[in-house]
Protein backbone atom coordinates (compact mmCIF):
# COMPACT_ATOMS: atom_id res chain seq x y z
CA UNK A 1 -27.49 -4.60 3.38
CA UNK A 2 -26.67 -7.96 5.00
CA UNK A 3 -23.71 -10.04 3.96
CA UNK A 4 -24.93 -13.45 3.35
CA UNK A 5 -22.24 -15.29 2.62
CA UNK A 6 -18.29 -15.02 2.52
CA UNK A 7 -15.75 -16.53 0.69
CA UNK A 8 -12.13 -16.33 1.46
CA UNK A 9 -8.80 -17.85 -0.38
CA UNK A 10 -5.23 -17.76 -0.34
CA UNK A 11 -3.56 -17.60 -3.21
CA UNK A 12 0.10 -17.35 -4.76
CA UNK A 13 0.49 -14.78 -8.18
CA UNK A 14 4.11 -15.33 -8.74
CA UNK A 15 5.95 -11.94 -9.36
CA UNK A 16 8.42 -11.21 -12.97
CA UNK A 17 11.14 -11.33 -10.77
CA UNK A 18 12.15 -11.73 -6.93
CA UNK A 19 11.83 -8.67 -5.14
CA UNK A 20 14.43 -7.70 -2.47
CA UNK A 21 14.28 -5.49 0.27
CA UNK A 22 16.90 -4.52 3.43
CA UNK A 23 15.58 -7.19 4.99
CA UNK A 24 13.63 -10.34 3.21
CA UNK A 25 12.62 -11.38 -0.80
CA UNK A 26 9.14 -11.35 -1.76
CA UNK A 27 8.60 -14.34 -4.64
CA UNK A 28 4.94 -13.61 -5.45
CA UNK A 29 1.89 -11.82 -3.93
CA UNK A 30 0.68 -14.18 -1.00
CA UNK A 31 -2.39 -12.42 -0.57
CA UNK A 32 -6.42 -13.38 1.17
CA UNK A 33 -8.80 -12.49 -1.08
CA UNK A 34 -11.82 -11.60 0.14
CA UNK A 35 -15.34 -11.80 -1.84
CA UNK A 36 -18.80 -10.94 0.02
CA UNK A 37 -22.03 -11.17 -0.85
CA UNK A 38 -25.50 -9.89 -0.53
CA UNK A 39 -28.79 -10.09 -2.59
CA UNK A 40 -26.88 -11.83 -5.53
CA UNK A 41 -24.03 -8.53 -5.53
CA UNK A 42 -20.64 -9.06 -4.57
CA UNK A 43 -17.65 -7.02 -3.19
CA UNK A 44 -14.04 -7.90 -3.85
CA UNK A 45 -11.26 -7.24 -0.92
CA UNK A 46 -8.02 -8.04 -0.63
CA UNK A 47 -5.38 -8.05 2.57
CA UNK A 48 -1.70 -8.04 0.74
CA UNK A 49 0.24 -9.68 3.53
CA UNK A 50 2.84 -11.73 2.67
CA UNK A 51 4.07 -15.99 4.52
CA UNK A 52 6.27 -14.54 6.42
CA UNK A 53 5.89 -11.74 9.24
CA UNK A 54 8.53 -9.47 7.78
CA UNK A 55 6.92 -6.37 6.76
CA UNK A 56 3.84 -6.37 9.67
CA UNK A 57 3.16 -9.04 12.39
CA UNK A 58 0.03 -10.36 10.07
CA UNK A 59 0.88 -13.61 7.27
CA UNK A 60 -1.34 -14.60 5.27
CA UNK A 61 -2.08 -17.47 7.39
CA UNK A 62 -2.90 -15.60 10.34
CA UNK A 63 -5.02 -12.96 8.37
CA UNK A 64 -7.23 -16.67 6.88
CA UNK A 65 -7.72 -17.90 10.14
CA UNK A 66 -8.44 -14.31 11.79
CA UNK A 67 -11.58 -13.84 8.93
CA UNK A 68 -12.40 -17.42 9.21
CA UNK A 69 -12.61 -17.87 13.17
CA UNK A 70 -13.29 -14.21 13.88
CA UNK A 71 -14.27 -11.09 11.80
CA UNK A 72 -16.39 -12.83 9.16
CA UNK A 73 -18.80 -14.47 12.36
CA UNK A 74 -18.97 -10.43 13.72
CA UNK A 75 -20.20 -9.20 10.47
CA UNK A 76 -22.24 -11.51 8.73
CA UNK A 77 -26.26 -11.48 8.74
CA UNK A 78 -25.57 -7.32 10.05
CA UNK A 79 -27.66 -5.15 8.93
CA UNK A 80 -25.18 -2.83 7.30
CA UNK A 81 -26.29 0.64 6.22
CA UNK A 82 -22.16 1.92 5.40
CA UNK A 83 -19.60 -0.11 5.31
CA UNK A 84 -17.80 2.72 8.28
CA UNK A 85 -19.98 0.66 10.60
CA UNK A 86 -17.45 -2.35 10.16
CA UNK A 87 -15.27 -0.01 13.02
CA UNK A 88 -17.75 -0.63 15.64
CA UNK A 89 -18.43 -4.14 14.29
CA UNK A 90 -14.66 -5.21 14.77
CA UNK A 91 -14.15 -2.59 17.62
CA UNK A 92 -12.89 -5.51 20.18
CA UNK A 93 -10.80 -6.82 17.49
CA UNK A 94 -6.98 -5.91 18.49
CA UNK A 95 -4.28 -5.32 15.91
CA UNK A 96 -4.97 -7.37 12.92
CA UNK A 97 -5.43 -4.38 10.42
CA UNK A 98 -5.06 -6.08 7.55
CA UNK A 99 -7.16 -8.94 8.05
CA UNK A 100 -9.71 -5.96 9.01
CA UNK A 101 -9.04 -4.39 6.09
CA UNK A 102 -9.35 -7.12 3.31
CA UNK A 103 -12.72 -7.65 4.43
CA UNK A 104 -13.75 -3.73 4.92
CA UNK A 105 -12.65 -3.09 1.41
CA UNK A 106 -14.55 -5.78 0.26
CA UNK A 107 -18.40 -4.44 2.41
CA UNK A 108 -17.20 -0.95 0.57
CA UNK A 109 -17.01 -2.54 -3.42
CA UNK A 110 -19.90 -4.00 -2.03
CA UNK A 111 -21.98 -1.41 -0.61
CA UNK A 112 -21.08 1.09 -3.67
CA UNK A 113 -21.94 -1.43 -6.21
CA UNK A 114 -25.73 -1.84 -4.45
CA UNK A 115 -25.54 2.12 -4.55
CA UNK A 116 -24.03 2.81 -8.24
CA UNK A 117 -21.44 4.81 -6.88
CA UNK A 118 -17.90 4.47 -7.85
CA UNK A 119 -15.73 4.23 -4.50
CA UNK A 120 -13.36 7.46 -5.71
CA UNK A 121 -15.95 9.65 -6.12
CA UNK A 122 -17.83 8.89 -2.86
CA UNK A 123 -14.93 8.99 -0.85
CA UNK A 124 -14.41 12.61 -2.27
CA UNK A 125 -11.62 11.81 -5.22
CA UNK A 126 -11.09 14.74 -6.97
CA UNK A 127 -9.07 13.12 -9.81
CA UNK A 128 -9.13 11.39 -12.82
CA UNK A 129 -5.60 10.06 -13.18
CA UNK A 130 -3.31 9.74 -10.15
CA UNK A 131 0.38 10.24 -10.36
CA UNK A 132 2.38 7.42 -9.87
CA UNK A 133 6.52 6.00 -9.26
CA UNK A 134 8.21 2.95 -8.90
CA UNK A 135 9.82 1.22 -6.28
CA UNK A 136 13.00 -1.08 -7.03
CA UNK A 137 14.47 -4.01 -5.00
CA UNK A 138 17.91 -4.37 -4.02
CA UNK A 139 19.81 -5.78 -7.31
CA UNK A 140 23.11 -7.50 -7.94
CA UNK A 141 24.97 -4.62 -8.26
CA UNK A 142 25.07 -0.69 -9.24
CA UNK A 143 25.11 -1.25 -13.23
CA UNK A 144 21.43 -2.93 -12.98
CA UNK A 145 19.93 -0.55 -10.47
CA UNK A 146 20.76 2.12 -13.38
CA UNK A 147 19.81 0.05 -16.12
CA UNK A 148 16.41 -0.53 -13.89
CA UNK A 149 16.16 3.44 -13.03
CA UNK A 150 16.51 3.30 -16.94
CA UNK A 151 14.27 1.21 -17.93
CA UNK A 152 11.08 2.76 -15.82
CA UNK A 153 12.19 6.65 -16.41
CA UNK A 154 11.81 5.24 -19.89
CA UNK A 155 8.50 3.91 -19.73
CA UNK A 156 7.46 7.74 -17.88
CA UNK A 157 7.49 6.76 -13.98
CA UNK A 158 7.43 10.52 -12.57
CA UNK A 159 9.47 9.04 -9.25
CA UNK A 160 12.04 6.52 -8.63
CA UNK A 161 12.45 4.99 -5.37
CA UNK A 162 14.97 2.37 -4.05
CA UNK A 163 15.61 0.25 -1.26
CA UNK A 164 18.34 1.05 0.79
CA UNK A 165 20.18 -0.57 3.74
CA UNK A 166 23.98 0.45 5.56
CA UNK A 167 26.27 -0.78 2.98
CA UNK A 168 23.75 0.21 0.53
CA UNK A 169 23.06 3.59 0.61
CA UNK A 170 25.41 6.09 -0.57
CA UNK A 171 27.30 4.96 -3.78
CA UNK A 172 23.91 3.92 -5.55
CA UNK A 173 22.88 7.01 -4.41
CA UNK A 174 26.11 8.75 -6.48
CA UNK A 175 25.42 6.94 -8.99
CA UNK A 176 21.96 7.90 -9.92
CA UNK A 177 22.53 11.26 -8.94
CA UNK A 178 25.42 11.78 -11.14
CA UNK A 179 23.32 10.06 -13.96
CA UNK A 180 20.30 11.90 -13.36
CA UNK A 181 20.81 15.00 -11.12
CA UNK A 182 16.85 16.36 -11.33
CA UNK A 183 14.86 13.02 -11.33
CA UNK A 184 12.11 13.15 -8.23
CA UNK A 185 13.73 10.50 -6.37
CA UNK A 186 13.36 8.68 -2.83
CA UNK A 187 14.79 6.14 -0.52
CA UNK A 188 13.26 3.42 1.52
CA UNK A 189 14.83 1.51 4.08
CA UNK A 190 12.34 -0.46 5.50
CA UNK A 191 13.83 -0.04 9.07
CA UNK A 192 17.22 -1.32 7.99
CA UNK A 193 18.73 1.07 10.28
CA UNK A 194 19.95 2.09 13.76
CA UNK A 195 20.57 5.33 15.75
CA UNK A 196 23.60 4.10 15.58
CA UNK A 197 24.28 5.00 11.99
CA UNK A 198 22.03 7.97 12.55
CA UNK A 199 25.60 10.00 10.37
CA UNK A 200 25.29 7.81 7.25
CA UNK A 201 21.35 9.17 6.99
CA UNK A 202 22.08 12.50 7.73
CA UNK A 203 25.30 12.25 4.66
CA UNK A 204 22.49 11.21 2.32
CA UNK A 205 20.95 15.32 3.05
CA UNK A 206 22.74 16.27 -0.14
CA UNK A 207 21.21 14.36 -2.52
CA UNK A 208 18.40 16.23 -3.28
CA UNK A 209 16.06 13.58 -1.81
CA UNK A 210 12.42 13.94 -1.80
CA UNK A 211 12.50 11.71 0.94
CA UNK A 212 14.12 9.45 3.53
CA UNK A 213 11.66 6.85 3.84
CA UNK A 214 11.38 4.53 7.42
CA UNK A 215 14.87 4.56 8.29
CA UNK A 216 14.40 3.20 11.43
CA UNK A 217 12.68 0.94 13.41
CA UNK A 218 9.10 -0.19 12.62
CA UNK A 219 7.48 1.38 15.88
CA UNK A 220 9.87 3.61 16.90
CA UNK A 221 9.11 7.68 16.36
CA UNK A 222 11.77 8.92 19.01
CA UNK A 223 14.57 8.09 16.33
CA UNK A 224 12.81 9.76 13.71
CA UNK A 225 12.31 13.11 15.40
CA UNK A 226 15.74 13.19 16.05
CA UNK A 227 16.76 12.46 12.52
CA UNK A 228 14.18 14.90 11.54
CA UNK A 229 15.40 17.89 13.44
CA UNK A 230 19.01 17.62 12.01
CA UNK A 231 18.18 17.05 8.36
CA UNK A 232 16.20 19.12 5.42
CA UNK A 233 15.12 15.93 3.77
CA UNK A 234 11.49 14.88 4.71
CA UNK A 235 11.52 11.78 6.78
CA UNK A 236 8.55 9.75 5.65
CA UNK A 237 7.07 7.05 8.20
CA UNK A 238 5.33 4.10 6.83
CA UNK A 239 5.43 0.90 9.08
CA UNK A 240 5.20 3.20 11.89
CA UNK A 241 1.55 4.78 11.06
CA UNK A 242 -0.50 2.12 12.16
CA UNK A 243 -3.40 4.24 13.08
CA UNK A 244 -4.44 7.64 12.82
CA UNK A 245 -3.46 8.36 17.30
CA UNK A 246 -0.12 7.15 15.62
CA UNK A 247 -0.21 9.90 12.84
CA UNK A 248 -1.09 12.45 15.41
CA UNK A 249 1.27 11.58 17.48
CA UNK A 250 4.26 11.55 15.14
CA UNK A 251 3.23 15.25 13.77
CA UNK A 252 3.50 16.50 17.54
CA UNK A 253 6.81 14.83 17.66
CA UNK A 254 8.12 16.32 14.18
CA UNK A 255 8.92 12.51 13.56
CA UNK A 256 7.76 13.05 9.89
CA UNK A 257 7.25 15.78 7.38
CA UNK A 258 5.45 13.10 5.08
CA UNK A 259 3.35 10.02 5.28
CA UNK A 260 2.65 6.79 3.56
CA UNK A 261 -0.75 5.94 3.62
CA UNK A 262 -1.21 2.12 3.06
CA UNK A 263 -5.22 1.05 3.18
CA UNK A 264 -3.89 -2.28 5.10
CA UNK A 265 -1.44 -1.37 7.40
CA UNK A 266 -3.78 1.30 8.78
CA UNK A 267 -7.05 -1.17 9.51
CA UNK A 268 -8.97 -0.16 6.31
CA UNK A 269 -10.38 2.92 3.98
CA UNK A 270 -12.24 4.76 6.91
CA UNK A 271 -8.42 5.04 8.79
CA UNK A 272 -6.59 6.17 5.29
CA UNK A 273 -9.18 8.92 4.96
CA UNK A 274 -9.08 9.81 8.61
CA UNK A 275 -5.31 10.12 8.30
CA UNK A 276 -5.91 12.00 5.06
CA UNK A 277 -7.85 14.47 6.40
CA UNK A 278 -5.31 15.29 9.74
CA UNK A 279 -2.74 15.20 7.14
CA UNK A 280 -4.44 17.66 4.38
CA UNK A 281 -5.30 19.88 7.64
CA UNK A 282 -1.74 19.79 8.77
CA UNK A 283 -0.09 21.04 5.79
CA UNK A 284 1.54 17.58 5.57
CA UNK A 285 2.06 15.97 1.94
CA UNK A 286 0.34 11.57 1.76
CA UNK A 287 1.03 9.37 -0.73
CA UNK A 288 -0.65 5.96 -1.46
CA UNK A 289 2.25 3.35 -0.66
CA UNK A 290 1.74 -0.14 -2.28
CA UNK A 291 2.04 -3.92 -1.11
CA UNK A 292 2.40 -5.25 -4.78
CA UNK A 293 -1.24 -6.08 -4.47
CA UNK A 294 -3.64 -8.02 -7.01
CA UNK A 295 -5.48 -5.42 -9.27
CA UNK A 296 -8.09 -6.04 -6.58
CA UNK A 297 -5.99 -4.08 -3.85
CA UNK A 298 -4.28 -1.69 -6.58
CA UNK A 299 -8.33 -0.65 -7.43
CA UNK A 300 -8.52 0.44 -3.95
CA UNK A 301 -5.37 2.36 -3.87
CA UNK A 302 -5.59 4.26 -6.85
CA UNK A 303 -9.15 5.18 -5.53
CA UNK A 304 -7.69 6.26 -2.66
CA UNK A 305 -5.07 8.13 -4.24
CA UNK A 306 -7.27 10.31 -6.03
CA UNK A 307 -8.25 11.99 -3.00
CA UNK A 308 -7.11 15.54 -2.80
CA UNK A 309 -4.41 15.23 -0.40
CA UNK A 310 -2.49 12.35 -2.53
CA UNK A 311 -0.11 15.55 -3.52
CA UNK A 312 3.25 12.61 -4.17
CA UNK A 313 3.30 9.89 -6.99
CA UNK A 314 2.58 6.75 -5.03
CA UNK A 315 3.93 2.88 -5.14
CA UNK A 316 0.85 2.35 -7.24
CA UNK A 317 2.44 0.99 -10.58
CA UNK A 318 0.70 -0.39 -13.67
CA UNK A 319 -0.06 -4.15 -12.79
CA UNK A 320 2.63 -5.17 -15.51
CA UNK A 321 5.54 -4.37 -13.52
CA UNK A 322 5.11 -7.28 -11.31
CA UNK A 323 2.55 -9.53 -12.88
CA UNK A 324 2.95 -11.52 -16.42
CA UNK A 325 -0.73 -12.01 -15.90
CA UNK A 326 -3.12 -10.38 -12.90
CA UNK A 327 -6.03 -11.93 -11.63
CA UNK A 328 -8.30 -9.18 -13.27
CA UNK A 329 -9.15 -8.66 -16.47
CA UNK A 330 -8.79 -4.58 -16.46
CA UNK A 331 -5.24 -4.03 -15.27
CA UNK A 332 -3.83 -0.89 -15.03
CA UNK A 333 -1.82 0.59 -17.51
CA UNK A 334 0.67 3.50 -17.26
CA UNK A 335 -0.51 6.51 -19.29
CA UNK A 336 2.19 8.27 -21.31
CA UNK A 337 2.23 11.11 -18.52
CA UNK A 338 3.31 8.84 -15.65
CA UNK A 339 0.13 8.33 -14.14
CA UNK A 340 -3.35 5.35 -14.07
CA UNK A 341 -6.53 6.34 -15.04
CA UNK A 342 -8.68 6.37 -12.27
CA UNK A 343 -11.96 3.89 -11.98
CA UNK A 344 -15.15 5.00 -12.63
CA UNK A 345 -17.01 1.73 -12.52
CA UNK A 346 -19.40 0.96 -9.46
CA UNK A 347 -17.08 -0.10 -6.87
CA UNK A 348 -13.87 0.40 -6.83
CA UNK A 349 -13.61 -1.11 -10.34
CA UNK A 350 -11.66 -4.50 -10.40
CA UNK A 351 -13.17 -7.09 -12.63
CA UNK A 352 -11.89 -10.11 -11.77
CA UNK A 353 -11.11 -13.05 -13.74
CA UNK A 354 -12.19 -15.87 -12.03
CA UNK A 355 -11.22 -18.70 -13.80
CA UNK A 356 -7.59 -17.69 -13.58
CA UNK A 357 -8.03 -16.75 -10.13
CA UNK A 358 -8.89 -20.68 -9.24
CA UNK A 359 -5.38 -21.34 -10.80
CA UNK A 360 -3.51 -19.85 -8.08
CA UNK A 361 -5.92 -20.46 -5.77
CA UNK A 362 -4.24 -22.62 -2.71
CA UNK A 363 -7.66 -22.74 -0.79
CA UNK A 364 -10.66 -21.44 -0.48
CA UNK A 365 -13.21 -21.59 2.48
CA UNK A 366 -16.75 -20.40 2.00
CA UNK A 367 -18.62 -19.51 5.18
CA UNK A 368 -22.72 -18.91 5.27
């Protein structure tokens, strides 16, 4: 299979409503969409980065000029027999995972639909629906973070999550609890915090937690381990995995007793299943985190997420809760169980609606 021509754009899908984290907004997905092509078949990718280098180092202006200088020149007219082979292709390539990634996940919708395979099944998925939660923003105040717990408990989200950050921690914390003592719920703080306040994150211990999600710095692991040691709560890394070395090497440090496994922050498919596997192998529970992708990246992760080891509801989400309208024209939908049905089209199952995709297109480069 050679990929004969490329097409890349950057678009702007404005979200319901703002979303707010410990540390920036997000207005709308900002992401590079990716579409390859060979023999008249094409592949859909997307890298879910956002203007701004809040979450990662990588906007979605660096990630466009990355493909368009760099990756897209490495890969096309290669004779590609699996889309793995991208690894080698991009193997001088530092950093940059999502760029990486948005195109790799586009060679693998590819490659699958020139096989007739459906990318769950290949990559081993052993299930047809895949659990999945939500994740809330910061709001206004404690009466709408219950009336938003509320409102997605209500439409049968098996796991809440919220953001959290010091000053906003433990009272919306007493409040759901005392609401809703048994509901499978999880904090996320995006890094908000120091070792410094190391005694606010250990108080939130007895809040039946199912996790304590990136408390601490985006790179760091030392923190973590000590946090880890001194509370029951799973610590769960996120910006920190960047690679599967850095999965290994926050196991031996007992940084984490759970992961989030992001396609795009790790460099691609081939690194969430590697991290998968040391994961599954370790006894330690993955779950598919989310970057409020398209329903071309959400595809991918609920493909992902049917993989074995996916044992925790992940940031999945039907495309509804941030999108009055997606650029595909199959989005998911929550079932009545609290999980999305899993793809079984060739690929990994986005159809995408083009015509409304040129609407929020902002440009689009096509490279031969």
């Amino acid at each position: 299979m050679k990929i004969d021509r490329v097409e890349i754009r950057q678009i702007h899908l404005p979200f319901i409503s703002p979303f707010q984290t410990s540390g920036w907004v997000e207005n709308g997905n900002n992401s590079v969409i990716v579409k390859v092509f060979s023999e008249g078949i094409a592949g859909w990718g997307e890298s879910s980065v956002g203007r701004f280098p809040n979450y990662i180092e990588e906007t979605s202006s660096t990630v466009l000029s990355l493909q368009k200088e760099v990756l897209v020149s490495l890969m096309l007219k290669k004779d590609i027999t699996h889309p793995g082979e991208l690894s080698d292709i991009f193997k001088n390539v530092r950093g940059n995972r999502f760029a990486i990634s948005g195109l790799e996940s586009a060679v693998w919708d590819l490659w699958c639909k020139t096989k007739k395979q459906n990318l769950s099944k290949f990559l081993g998925g052993k299930r047809e629906r895949v659990a999945v939660g939500v994740s809330l923003g910061i709001p206004e105040n404690k009466k709408e973070l219950l009336s938003l717990c509320e409102k997605y408990l209500s439409k049968g989200y098996q796991r809440i999550k919220i953001k959290i950050k010091p000053g906003w921690d433990v009272e919306p914390l007493k409040g759901i609890r005392k609401r809703w003592p048994d509901i499978m719920l999880q904090v996320d703080a995006n890094g908000a915090y120091s070792i410094k306040e190391i005694k606010i994150l250990e108080s939130l211990d007895k809040y039946n937690l199912l996790m304590i999600e990136q408390p601490f710095h985006y790179d760091d692991l030392l923190y973590h381990s000590v946090l880890q040691k001194g509370i029951k709560t799973p610590v769960c890394l996120d910006e920190s995995i960047t690679s599967p070395d850095k999965a290994v090497e926050a196991l031996i440090m007992d940084a984490c007793r759970v992961i989030n496994i992001k396609p795009g922050r790790v460099g691609g498919i081939v690194n969430a299943i590697i991290i998968h596997h040391i994961c599954r192998k370790n006894k330690i529970p993955v779950w598919c985190g989310g970057m409020m992708e398209t329903g071309i990246g959400r595809a991918v992760n609920v493909c992902l997420a049917s993989l074995p080891g996916f044992t925790l509801p992940g940031d999945i989400s039907a495309n509804s809760r941030y999108f009055k309208r997606d650029i595909v024209e199959n989005p998911f939908e929550l079932n009545s169980d609290g999980t999305l049905t899993v793809p079984t089209e060739s690929g990994h199952g986005a159809i995408v609606d083009e015509k409304y995709l040129n609407k929020i297109t902002i440009n689009k480069t096509i490279i031969k």
